[in-house]
Protein backbone atom coordinates (compact mmCIF):
# COMPACT_ATOMS: atom_id res chain seq x y z
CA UNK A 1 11.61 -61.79 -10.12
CA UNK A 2 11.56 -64.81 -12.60
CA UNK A 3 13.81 -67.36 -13.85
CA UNK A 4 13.02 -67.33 -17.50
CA UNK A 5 16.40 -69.30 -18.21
CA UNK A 6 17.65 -71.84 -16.46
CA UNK A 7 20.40 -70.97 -13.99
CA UNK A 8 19.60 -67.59 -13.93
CA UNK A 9 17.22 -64.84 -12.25
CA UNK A 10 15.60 -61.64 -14.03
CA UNK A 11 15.20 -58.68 -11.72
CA UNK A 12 13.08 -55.80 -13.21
CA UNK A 13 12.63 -53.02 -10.57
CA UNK A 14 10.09 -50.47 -11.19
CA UNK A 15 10.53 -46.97 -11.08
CA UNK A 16 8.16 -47.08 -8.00
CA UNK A 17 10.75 -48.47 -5.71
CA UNK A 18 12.80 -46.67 -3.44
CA UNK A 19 16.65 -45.77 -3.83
CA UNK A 20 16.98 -47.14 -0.57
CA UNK A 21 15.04 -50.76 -1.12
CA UNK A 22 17.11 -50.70 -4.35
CA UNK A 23 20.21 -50.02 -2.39
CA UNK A 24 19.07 -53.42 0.05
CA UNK A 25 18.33 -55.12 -2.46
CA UNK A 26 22.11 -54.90 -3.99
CA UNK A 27 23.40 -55.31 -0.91
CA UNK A 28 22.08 -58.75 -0.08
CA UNK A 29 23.24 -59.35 -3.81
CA UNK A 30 26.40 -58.91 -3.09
CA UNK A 31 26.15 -60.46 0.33
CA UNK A 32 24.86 -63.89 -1.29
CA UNK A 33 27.57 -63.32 -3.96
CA UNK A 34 30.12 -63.06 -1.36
CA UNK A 35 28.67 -66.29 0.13
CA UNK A 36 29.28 -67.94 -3.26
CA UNK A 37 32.91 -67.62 -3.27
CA UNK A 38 33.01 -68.33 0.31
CA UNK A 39 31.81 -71.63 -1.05
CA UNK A 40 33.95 -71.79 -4.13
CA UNK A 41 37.12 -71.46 -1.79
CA UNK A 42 36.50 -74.09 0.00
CA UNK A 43 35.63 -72.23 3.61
CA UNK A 44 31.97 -73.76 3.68
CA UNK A 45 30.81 -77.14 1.92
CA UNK A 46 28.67 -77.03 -1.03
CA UNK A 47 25.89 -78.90 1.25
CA UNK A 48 26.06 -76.87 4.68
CA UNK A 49 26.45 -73.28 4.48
CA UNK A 50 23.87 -70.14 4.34
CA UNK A 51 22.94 -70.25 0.98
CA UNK A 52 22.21 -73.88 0.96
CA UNK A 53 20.06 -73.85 4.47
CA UNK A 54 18.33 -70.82 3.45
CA UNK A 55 15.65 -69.50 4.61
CA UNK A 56 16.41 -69.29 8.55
CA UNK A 57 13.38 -69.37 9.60
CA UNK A 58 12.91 -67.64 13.07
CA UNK A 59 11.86 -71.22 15.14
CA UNK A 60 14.99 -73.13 13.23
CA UNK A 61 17.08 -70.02 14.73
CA UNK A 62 15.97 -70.30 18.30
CA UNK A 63 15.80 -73.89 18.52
CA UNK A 64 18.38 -75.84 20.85
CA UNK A 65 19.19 -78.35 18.23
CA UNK A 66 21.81 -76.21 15.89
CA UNK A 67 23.77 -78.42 13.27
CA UNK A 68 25.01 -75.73 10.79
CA UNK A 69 28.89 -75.22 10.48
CA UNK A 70 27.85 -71.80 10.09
CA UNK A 71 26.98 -69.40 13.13
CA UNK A 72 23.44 -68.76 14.24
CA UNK A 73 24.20 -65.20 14.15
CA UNK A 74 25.35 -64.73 10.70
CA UNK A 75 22.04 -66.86 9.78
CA UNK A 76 20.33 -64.65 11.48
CA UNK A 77 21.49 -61.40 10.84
CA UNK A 78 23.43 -61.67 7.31
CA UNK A 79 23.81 -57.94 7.08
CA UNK A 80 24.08 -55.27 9.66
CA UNK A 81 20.74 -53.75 8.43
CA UNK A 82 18.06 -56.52 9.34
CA UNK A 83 19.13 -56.49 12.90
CA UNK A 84 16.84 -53.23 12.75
CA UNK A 85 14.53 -54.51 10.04
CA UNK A 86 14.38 -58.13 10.22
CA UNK A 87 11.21 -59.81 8.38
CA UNK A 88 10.87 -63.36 9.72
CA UNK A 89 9.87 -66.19 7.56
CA UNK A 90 7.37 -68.64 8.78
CA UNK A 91 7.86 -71.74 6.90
CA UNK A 92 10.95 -72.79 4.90
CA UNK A 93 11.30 -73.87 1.01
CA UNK A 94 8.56 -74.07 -0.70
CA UNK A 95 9.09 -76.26 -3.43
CA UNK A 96 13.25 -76.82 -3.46
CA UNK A 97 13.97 -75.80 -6.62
């Protein structure tokens, strides 16, 4: 991936990927687009919601202090999928661009 213009990302798949990882990958695409207009309609504020508290790292998920609007569970499991195939992150943003 890279952001060679501003506001946007380039993804260039190779022809060494999977259908299936393909197939994830435009899934959570669509999921984050979904999450967008979720935002857009006014159902989550532009400053808490998933997108915005992203990553959910796995010690922000199981810790007792919980301040999101949105669930734990759809931070945790945004599509059906990674409830089988969940890769935890261990730190959250980098650099906050």
């Amino acid at each position: 991936m890279s952001w060679p213009v501003q506001g946007t990302m380039m993804i260039e798949p190779t022809d060494s990927e999977f259908r299936d990882e393909l197939d994830r990958l435009c899934d959570a695409l669509i999921s984050i687009k979904s999450e967008i207009e979720r935002i857009a309609n006014g159902e989550w504020t532009q400053d808490d919601n998933p997108l915005m508290k992203a990553p959910h790292t796995s010690s922000r998920v199981v810790s007792d202090y919980w301040s999101s609007t949105h669930g734990r569970e759809l931070a945790d499991f945004p599509l059906t999928w990674t409830r089988d195939c969940k890769y935890w992150l261990r730190f959250g943003r980098v650099d906050n661009v």
